[in-house]
PDB file of N, CA and C in Angstrom:
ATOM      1  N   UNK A   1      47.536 -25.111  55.494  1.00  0.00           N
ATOM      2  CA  UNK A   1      47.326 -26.529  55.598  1.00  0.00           C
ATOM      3  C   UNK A   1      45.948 -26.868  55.033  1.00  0.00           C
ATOM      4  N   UNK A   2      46.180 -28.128  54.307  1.00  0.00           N
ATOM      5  CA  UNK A   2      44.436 -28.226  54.215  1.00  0.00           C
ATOM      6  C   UNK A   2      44.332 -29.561  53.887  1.00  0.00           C
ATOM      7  N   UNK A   3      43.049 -30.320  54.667  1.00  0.00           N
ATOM      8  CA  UNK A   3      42.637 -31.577  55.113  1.00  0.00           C
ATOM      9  C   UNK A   3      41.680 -31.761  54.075  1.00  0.00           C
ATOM     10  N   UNK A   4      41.817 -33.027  53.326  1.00  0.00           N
ATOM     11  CA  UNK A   4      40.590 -33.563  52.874  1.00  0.00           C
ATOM     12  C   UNK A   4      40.480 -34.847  52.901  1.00  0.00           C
ATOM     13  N   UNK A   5      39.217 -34.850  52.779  1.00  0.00           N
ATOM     14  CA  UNK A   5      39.131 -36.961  52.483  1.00  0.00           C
ATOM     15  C   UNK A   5      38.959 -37.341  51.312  1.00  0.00           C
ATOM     16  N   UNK A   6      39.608 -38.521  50.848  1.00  0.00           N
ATOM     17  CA  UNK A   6      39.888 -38.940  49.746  1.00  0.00           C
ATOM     18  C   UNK A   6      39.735 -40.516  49.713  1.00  0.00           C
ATOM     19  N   UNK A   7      39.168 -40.944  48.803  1.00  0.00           N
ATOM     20  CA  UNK A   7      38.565 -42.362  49.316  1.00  0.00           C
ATOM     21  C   UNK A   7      40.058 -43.298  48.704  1.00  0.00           C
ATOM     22  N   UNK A   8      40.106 -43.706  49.759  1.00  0.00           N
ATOM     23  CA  UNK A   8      41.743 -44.882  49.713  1.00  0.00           C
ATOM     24  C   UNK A   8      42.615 -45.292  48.633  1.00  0.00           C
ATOM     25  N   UNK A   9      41.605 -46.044  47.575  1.00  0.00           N
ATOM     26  CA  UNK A   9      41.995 -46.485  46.334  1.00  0.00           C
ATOM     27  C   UNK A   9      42.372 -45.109  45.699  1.00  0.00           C
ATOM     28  N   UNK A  10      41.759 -44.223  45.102  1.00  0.00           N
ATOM     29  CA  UNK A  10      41.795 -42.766  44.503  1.00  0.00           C
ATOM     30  C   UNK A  10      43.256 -42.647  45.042  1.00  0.00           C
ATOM     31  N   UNK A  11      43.074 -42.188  46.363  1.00  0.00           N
ATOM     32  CA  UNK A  11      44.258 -41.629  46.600  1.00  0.00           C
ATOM     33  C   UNK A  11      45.476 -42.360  46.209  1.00  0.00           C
ATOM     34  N   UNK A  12      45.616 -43.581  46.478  1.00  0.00           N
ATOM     35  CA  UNK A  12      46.949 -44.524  45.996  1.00  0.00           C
ATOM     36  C   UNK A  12      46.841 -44.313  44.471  1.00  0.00           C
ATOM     37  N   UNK A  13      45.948 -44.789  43.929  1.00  0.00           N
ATOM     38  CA  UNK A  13      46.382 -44.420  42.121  1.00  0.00           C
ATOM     39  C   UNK A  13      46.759 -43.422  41.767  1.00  0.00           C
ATOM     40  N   UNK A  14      46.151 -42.069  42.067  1.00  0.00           N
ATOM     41  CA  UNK A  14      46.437 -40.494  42.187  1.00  0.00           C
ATOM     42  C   UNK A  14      48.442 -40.526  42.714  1.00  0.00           C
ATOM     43  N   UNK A  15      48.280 -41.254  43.317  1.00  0.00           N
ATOM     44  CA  UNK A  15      50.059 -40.791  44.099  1.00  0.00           C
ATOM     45  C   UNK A  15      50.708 -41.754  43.171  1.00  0.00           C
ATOM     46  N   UNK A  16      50.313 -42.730  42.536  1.00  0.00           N
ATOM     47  CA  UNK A  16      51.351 -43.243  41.501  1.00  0.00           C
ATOM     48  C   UNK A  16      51.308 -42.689  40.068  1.00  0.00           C
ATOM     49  N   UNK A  17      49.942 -41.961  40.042  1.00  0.00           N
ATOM     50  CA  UNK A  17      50.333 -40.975  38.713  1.00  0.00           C
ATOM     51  C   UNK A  17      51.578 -39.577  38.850  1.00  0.00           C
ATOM     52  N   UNK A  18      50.977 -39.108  39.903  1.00  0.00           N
ATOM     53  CA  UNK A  18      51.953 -37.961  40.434  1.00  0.00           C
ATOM     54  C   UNK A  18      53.551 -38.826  40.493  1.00  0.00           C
ATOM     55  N   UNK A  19      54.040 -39.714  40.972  1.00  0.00           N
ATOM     56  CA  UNK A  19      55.266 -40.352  41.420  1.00  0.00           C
ATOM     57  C   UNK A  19      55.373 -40.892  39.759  1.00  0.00           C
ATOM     58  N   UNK A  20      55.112 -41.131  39.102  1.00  0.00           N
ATOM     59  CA  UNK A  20      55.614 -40.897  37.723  1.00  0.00           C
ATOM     60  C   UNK A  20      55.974 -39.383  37.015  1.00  0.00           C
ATOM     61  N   UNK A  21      54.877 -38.792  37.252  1.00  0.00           N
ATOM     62  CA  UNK A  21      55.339 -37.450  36.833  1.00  0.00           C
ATOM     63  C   UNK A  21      56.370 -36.996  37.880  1.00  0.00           C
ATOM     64  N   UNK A  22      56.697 -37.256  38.795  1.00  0.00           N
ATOM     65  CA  UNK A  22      57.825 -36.768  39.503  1.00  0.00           C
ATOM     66  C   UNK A  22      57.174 -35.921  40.800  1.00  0.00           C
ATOM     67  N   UNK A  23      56.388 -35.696  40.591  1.00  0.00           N
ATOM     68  CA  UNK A  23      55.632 -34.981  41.800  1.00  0.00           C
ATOM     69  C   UNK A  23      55.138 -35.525  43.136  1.00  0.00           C
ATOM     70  N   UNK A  24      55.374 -34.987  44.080  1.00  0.00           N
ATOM     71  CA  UNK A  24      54.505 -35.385  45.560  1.00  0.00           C
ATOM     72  C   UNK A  24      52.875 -34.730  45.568  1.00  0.00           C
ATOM     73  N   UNK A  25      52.382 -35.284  46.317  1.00  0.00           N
ATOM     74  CA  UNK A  25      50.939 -34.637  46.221  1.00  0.00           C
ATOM     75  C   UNK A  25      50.964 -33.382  46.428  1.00  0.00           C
ATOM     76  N   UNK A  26      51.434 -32.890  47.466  1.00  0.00           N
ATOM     77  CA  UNK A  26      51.625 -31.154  48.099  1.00  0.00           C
ATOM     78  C   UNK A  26      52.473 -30.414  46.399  1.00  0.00           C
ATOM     79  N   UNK A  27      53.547 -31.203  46.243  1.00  0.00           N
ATOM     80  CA  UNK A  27      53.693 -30.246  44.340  1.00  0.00           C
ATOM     81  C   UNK A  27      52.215 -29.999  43.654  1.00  0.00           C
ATOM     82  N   UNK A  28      51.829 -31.287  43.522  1.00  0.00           N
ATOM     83  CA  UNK A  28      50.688 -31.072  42.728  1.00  0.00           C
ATOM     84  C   UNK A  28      49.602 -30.319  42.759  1.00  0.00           C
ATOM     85  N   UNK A  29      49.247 -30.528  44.389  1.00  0.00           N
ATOM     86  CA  UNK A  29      48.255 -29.826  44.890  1.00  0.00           C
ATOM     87  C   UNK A  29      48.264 -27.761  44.920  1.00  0.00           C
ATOM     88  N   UNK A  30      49.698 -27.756  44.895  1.00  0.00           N
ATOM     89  CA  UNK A  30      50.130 -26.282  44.901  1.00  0.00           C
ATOM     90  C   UNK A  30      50.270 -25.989  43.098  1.00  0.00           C
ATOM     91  N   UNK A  31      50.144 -27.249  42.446  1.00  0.00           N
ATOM     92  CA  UNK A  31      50.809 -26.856  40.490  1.00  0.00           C
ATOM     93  C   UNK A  31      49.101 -26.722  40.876  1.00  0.00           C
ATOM     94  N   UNK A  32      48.035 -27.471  40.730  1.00  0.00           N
ATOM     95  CA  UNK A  32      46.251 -27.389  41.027  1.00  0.00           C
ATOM     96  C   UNK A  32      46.157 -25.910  40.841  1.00  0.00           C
ATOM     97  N   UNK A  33      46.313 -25.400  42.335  1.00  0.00           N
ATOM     98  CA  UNK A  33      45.951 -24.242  42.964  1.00  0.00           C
ATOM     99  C   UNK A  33      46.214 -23.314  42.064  1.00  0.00           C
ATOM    100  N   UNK A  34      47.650 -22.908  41.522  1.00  0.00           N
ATOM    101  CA  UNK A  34      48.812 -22.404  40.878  1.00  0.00           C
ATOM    102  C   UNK A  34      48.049 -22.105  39.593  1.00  0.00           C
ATOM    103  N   UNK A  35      47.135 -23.210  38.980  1.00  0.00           N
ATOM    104  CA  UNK A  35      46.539 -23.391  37.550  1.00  0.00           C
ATOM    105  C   UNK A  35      45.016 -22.265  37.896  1.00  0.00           C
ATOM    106  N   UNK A  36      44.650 -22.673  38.903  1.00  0.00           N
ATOM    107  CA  UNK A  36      43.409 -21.991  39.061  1.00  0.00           C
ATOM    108  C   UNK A  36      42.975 -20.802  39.343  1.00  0.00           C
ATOM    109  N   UNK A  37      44.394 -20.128  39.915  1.00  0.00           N
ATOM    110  CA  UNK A  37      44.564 -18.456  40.208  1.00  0.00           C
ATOM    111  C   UNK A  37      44.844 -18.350  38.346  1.00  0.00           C
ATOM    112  N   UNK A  38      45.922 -18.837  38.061  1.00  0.00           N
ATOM    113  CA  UNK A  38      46.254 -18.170  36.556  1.00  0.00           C
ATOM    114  C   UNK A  38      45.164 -18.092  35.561  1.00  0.00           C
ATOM    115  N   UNK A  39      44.053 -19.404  35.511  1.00  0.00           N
ATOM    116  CA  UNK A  39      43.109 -19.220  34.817  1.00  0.00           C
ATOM    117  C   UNK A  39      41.550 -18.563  35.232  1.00  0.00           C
ATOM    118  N   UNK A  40      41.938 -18.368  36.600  1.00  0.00           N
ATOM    119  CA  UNK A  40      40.528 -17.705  37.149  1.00  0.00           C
ATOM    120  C   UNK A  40      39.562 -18.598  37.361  1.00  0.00           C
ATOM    121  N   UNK A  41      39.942 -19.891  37.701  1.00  0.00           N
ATOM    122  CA  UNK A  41      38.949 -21.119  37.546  1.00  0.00           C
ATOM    123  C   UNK A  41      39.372 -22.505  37.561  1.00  0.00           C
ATOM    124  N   UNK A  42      38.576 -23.115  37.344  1.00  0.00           N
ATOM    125  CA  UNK A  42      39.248 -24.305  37.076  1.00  0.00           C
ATOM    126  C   UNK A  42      39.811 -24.973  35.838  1.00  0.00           C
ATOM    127  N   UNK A  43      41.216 -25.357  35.506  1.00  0.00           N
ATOM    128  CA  UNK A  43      41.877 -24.931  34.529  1.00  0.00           C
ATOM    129  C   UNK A  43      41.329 -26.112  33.888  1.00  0.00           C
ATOM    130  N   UNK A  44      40.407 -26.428  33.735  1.00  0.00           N
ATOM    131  CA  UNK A  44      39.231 -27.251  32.427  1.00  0.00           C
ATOM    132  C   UNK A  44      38.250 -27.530  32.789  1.00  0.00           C
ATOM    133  N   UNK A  45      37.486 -27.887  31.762  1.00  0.00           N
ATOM    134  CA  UNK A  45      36.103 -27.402  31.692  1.00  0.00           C
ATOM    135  C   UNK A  45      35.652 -29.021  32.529  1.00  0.00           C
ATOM    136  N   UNK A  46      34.254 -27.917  33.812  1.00  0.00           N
ATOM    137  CA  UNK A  46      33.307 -29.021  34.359  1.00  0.00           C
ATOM    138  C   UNK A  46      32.055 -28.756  33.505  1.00  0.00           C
ATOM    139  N   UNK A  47      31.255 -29.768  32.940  1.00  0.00           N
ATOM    140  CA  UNK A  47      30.171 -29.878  32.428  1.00  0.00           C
ATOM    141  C   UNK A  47      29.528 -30.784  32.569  1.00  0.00           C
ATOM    142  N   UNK A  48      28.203 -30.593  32.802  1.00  0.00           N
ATOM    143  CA  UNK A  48      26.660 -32.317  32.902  1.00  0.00           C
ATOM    144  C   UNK A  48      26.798 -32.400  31.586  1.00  0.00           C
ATOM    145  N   UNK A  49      27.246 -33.519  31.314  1.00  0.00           N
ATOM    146  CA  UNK A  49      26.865 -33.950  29.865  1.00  0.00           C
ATOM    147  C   UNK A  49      25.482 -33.824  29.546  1.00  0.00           C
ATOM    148  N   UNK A  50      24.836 -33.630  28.367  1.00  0.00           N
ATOM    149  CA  UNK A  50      23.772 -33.281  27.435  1.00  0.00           C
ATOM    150  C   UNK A  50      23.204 -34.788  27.729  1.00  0.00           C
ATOM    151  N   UNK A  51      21.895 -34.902  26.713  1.00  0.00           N
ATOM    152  CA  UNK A  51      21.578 -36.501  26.840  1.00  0.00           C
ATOM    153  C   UNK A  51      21.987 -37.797  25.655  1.00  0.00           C
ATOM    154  N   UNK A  52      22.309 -36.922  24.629  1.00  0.00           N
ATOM    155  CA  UNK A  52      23.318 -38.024  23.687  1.00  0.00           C
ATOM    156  C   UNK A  52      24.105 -38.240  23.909  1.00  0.00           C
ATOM    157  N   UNK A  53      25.502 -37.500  24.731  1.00  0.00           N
ATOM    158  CA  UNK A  53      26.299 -37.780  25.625  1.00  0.00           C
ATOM    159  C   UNK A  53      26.266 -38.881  26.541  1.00  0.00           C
ATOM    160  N   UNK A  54      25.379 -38.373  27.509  1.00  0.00           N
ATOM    161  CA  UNK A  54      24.900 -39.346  28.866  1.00  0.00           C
ATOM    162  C   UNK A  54      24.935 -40.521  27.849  1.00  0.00           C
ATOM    163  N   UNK A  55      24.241 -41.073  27.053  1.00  0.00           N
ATOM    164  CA  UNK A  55      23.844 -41.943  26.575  1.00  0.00           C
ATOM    165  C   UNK A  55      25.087 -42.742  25.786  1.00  0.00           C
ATOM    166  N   UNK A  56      25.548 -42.182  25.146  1.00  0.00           N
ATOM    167  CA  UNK A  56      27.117 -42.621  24.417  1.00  0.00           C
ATOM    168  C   UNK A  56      27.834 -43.061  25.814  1.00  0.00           C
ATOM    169  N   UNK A  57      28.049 -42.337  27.282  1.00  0.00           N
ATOM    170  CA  UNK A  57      28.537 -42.931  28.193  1.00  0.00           C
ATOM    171  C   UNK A  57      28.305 -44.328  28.391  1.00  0.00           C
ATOM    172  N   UNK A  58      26.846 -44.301  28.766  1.00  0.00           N
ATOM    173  CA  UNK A  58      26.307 -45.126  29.076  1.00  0.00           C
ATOM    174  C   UNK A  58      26.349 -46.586  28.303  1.00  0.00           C
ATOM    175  N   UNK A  59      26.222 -45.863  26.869  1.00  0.00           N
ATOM    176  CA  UNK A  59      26.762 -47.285  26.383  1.00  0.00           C
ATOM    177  C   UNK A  59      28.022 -48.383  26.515  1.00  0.00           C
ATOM    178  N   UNK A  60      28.728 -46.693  26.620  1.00  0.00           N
ATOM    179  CA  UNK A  60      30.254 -47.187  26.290  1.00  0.00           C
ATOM    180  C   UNK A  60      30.433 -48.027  27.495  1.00  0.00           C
ATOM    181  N   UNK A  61      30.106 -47.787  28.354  1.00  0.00           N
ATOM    182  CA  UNK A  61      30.154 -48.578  30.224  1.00  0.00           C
ATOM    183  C   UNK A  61      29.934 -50.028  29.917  1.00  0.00           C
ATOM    184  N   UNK A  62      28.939 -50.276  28.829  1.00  0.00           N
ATOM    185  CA  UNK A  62      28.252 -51.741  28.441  1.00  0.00           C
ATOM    186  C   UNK A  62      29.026 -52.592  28.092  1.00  0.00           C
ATOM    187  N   UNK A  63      30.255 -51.476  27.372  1.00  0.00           N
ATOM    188  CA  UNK A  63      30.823 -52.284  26.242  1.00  0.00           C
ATOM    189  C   UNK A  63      30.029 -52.230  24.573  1.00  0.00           C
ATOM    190  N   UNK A  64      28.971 -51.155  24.786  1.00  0.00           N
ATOM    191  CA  UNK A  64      27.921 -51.365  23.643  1.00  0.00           C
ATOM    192  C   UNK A  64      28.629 -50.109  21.904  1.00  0.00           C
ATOM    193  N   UNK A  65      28.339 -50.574  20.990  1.00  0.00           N
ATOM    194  CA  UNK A  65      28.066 -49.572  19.881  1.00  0.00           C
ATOM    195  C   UNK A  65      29.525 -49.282  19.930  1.00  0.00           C
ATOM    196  N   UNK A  66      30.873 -50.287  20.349  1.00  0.00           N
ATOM    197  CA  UNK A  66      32.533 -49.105  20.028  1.00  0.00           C
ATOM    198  C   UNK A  66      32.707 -49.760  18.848  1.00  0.00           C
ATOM    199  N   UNK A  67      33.792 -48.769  18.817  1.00  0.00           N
ATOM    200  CA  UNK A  67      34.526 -48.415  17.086  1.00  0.00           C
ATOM    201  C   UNK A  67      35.785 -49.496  17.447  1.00  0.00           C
ATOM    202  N   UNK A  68      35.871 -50.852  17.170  1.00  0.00           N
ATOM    203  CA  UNK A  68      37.428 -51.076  17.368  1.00  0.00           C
ATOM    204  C   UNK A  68      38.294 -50.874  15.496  1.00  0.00           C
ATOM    205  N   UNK A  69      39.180 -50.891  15.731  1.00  0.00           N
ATOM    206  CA  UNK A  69      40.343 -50.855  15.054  1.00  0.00           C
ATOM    207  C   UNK A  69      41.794 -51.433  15.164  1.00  0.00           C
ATOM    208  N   UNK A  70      42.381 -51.873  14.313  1.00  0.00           N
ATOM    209  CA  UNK A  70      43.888 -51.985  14.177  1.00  0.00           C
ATOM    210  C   UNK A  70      44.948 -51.367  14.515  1.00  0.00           C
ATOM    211  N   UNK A  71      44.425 -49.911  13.578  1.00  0.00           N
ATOM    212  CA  UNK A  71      45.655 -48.969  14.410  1.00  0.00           C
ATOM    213  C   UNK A  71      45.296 -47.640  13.669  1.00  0.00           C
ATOM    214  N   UNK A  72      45.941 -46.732  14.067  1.00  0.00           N
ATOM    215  CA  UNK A  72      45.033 -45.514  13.670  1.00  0.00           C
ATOM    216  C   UNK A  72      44.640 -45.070  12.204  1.00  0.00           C
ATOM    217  N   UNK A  73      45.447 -45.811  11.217  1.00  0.00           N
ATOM    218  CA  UNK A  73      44.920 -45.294   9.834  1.00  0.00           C
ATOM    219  C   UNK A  73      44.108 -45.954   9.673  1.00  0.00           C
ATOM    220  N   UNK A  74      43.145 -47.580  10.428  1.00  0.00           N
ATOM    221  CA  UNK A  74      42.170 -48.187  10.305  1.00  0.00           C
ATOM    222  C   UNK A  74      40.940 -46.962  10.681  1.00  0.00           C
ATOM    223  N   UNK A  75      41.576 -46.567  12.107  1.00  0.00           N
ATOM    224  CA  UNK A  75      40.556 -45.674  12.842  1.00  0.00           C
ATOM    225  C   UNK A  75      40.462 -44.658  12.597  1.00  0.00           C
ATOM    226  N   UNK A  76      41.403 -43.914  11.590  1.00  0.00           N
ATOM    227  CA  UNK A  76      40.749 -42.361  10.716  1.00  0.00           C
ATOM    228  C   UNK A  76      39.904 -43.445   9.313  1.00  0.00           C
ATOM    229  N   UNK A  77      40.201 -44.126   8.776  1.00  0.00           N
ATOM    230  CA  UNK A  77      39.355 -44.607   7.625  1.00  0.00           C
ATOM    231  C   UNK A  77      38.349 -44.552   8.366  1.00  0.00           C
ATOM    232  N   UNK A  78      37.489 -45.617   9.153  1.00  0.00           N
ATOM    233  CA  UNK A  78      36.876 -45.666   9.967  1.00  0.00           C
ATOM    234  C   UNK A  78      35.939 -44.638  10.778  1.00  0.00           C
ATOM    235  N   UNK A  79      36.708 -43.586  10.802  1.00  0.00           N
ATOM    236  CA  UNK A  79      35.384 -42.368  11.401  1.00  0.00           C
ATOM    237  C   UNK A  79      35.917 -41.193  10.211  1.00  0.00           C
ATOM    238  N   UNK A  80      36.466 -41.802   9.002  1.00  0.00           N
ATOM    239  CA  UNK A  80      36.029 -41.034   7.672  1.00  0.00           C
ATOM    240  C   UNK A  80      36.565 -39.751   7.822  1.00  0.00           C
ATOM    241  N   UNK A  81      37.986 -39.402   8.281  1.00  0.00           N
ATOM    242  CA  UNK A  81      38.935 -37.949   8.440  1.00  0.00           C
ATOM    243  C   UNK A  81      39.992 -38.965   8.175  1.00  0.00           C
TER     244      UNK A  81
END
Protein backbone atom coordinates (compact mmCIF):
# COMPACT_ATOMS: atom_id res chain seq x y z
CA UNK A 1 0.00 0.00 0.00
CA UNK A 2 1.29 3.37 -0.30
CA UNK A 3 -0.09 6.86 0.81
CA UNK A 4 0.79 10.06 -0.64
CA UNK A 5 -0.35 13.60 -0.84
CA UNK A 6 -1.10 15.08 -3.87
CA UNK A 7 -2.32 18.55 -4.16
CA UNK A 8 -6.20 18.30 -5.40
CA UNK A 9 -6.13 19.95 -8.77
CA UNK A 10 -2.86 17.65 -9.88
CA UNK A 11 -4.51 14.84 -8.83
CA UNK A 12 -7.93 15.36 -10.82
CA UNK A 13 -6.02 16.36 -14.09
CA UNK A 14 -3.50 13.40 -13.56
CA UNK A 15 -6.78 10.93 -13.33
CA UNK A 16 -8.24 12.40 -16.51
CA UNK A 17 -5.03 11.88 -18.34
CA UNK A 18 -4.76 8.28 -17.05
CA UNK A 19 -8.86 7.75 -17.80
CA UNK A 20 -8.04 8.60 -21.36
CA UNK A 21 -5.25 6.38 -21.62
CA UNK A 22 -7.44 3.79 -20.11
CA UNK A 23 -5.71 3.45 -16.92
CA UNK A 24 -6.67 3.79 -13.11
CA UNK A 25 -4.11 5.41 -10.98
CA UNK A 26 -2.98 2.04 -9.11
CA UNK A 27 -2.30 0.72 -13.24
CA UNK A 28 -0.28 3.56 -13.59
CA UNK A 29 1.30 3.81 -10.50
CA UNK A 30 2.41 -0.03 -10.80
CA UNK A 31 3.27 0.76 -15.14
CA UNK A 32 5.68 4.00 -12.88
CA UNK A 33 7.21 1.50 -10.61
CA UNK A 34 7.35 -1.33 -13.42
CA UNK A 35 9.44 1.48 -15.65
CA UNK A 36 11.82 2.18 -12.84
CA UNK A 37 12.96 -1.40 -11.82
CA UNK A 38 13.44 -2.04 -15.78
CA UNK A 39 15.45 1.09 -16.22
CA UNK A 40 17.24 1.20 -12.87
CA UNK A 41 15.87 4.68 -12.31
CA UNK A 42 13.76 6.94 -13.26
CA UNK A 43 12.61 6.18 -16.70
CA UNK A 44 13.61 9.99 -17.84
CA UNK A 45 15.82 12.25 -17.26
CA UNK A 46 15.56 14.76 -13.92
CA UNK A 47 17.77 17.77 -14.52
CA UNK A 48 18.27 21.76 -12.98
CA UNK A 49 18.22 23.40 -16.02
CA UNK A 50 21.59 25.34 -16.89
CA UNK A 51 21.13 29.25 -16.96
CA UNK A 52 20.19 29.84 -20.71
CA UNK A 53 17.68 27.38 -20.12
CA UNK A 54 16.32 28.85 -16.82
CA UNK A 55 16.17 31.88 -18.80
CA UNK A 56 14.42 30.67 -22.16
CA UNK A 57 11.86 29.30 -19.34
CA UNK A 58 11.53 32.20 -17.92
CA UNK A 59 10.84 34.00 -20.82
CA UNK A 60 8.67 31.70 -22.30
CA UNK A 61 6.32 32.08 -18.87
CA UNK A 62 6.16 35.98 -20.12
CA UNK A 63 4.96 35.13 -23.21
CA UNK A 64 8.44 36.79 -24.28
CA UNK A 65 10.96 36.05 -27.53
CA UNK A 66 8.31 32.80 -29.13
CA UNK A 67 8.58 31.54 -32.52
CA UNK A 68 4.84 31.60 -33.77
CA UNK A 69 3.97 29.98 -37.01
CA UNK A 70 1.26 28.70 -39.38
CA UNK A 71 2.00 25.28 -39.50
CA UNK A 72 4.96 23.25 -39.48
CA UNK A 73 6.64 23.86 -42.88
CA UNK A 74 6.34 27.69 -41.71
CA UNK A 75 8.08 26.40 -38.45
CA UNK A 76 10.94 24.20 -40.04
CA UNK A 77 11.55 27.33 -42.56
CA UNK A 78 11.57 29.29 -39.57
CA UNK A 79 14.17 27.54 -37.25
CA UNK A 80 16.04 26.82 -40.73
CA UNK A 81 15.89 22.51 -40.81
Amino acid sequence: MIRARVEEKLKIDVGRVFNNLGLTTTEAITLFYKQIKLHNGLPFSVKIPNKTTKKVFDETDKKKNLLKSKNSKELFANLEI
